[in-house]
Each structure stands twice: as structure tokens, then as C-alpha cells.
Protein backbone atom coordinates (compact mmCIF):
# COMPACT_ATOMS: atom_id res chain seq x y z
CA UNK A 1 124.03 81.83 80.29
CA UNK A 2 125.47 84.27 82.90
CA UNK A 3 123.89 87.81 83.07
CA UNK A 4 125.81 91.05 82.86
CA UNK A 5 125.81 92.78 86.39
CA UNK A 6 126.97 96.38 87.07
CA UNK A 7 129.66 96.72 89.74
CA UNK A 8 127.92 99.11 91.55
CA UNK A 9 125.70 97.85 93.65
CA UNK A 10 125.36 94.29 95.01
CA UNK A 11 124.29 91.25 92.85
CA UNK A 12 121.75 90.18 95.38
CA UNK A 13 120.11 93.51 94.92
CA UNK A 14 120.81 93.09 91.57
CA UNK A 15 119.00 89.61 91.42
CA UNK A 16 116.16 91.14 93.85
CA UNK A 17 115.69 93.77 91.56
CA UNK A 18 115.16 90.86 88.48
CA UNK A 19 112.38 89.54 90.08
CA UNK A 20 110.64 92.37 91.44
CA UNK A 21 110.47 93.48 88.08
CA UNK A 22 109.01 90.23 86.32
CA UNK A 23 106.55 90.44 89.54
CA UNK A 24 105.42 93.83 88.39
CA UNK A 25 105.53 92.66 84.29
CA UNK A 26 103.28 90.04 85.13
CA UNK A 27 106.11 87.37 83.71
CA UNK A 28 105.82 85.87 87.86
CA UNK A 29 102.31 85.69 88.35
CA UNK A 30 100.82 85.83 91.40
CA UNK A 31 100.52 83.15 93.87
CA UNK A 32 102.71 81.46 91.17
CA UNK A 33 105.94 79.43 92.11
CA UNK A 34 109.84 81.54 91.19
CA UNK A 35 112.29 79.63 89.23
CA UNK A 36 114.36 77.77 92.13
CA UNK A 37 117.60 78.95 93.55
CA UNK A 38 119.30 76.64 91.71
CA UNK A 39 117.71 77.28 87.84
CA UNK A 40 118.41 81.22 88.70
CA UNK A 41 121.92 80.31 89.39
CA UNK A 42 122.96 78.24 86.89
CA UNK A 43 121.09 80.48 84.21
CA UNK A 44 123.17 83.37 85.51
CA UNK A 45 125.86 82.36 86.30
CA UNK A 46 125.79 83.30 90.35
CA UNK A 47 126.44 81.59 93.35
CA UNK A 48 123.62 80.13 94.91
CA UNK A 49 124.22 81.95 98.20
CA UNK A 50 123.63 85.36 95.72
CA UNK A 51 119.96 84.17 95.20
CA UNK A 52 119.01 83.15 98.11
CA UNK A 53 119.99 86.13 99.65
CA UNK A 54 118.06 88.25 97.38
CA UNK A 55 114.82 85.71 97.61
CA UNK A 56 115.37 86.22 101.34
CA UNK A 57 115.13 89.48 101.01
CA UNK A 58 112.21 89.37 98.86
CA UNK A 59 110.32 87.41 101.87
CA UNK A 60 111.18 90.14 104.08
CA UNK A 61 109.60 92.77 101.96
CA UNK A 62 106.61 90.59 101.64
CA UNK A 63 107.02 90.06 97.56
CA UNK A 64 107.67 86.53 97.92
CA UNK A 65 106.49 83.77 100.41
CA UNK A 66 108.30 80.42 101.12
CA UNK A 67 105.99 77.19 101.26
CA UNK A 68 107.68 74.67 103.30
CA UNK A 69 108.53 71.94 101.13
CA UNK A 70 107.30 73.52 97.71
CA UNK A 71 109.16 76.67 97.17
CA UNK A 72 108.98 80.04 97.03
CA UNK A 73 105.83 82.05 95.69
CA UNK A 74 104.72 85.27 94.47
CA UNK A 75 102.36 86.51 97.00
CA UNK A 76 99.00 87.84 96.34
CA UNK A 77 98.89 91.53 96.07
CA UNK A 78 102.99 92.06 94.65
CA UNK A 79 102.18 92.98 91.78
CA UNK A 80 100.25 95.81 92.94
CA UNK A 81 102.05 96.86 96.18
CA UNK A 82 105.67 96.63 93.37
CA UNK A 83 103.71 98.87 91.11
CA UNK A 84 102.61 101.41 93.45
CA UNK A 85 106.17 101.77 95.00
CA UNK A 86 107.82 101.50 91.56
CA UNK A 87 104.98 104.86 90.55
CA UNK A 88 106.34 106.59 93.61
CA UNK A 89 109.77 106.13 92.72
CA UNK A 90 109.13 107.05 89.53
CA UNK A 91 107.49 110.45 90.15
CA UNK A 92 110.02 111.57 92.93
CA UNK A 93 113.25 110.63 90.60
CA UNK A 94 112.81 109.50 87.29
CA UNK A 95 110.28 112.60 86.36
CA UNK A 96 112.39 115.20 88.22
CA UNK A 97 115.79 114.36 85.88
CA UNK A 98 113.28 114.59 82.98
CA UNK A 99 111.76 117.66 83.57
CA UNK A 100 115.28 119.35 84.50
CA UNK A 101 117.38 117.82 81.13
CA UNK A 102 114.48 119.55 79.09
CA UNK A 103 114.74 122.75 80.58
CA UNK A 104 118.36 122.41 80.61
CA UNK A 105 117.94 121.78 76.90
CA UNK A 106 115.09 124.74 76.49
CA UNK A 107 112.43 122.60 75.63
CA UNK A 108 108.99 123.41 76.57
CA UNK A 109 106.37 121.64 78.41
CA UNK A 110 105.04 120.50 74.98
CA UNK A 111 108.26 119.54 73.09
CA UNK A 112 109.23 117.59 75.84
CA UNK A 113 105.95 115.72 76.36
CA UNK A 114 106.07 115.02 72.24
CA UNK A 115 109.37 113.32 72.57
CA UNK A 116 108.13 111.19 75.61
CA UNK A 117 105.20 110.17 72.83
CA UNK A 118 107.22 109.71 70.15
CA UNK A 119 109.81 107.44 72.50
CA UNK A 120 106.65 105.59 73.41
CA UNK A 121 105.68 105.19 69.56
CA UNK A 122 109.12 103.71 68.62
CA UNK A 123 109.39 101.24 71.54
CA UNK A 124 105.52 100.04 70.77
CA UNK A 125 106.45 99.82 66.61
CA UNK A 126 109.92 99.02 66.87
């Protein structure tokens, strides 16, 4: 099954990204083993190279840790340190672009904070 991947930006980044965020859904548990290079690049369709690039860089960040002769592991704390950079990253882009479109658009404060409820509603329901 081979993933679709923007041509933007690298697929190791692309890849690195993948994980982080099943680190910070809780779908990688802590301290628990990552699918092997070879499973992530079959599934996707990459080269293996691709992963182990971005699992390399994953070590580097401290995410991920590799156990000689077992694998590679979610280290204790990711999830955390991922969500607290994520939140940063969050509130110095994501909120920005929000907050301008709805003034762009004339909403208030209010109206715009309704349709980030109501988008939260749907996606819970739906």
C-alpha cells in the first residue's frame, strides 16, 4: 500500500513527521518498539534508505532510541516533549492564520470561536 506524499518537502521528513505524530496520538506508545524499516517500507511504498533516514533523524531529536539488536523504541517522555513542541507550533502559526482569515472575513471573536466548536462537534459525531 504506498502512501501519497506531497512534493514539497522531503519524504524522510515526510516519514519523520508520520511517526512523530502516532508518538504524540498515543498509536506508538512509549518505550514501545516502531514498525521496522522494512514493514514501513514495504507498507508505503519507499525505499528503505527513506526510513531510515527519517528514524535517524528521529534518534537525533531524542523521539526514538535504537536498542542494539532489538530495534528502535519510543523513548520515555516523546509523547510529552512532541506535544509540547507541537502546542508551540500551534499557537505561533496555526492560531495566527485563524485569527487573521476571521477578521479578514469580519467575524468576531465569538463567531469565530463557535465555528471552531461546531468543527469540533462534527469531527467528534461525524
Amino acid at each position: 500500500m504506498s502512501t501519497p506524499f506531497d512534493h514539497k518537502t522531503p519524504i524522510y521528513l515526510q516519514v519523520a513527521r508520520m511517526i512523530r505524530d502516532s508518538v504524540v496520538s498515543g498509536d506508538l506508545p512509549e518505550e514501545g518498539p516502531i514498525p521496522s524499516v522494512r514493514q514501513v517500507s514495504v507498507e508505503h511504498g519507499l525505499n528503505p534508505q527513506t526510513v531510515l533516514n527519517a528514524t535517524h533523524l528521529l534518534v537525533e531529536e531524542g523521539i526514538l532510541e535504537k536498542r542494539r539488536g532489538v530495534g528502535i523504541f519510543v523513548k520515555r517522555g516523546a509523547r510529552e516533549q512532541l506535544r509540547q513542541r507541537e502546542l508551540a507550533e500551534f499557537k505561533k502559526r496555526h492560531i495566527p492564520e485563524l485569527v487573521n482569515r476571521a477578521r479578514l472575513l469580519g467575524l468576531s471573536d465569538r463567531e469565530t470561536v463557535k465555528l471552531v466548536r461546531d468543527n469540533f462537534k462534527e469531527q467528534t459525531n461525524g
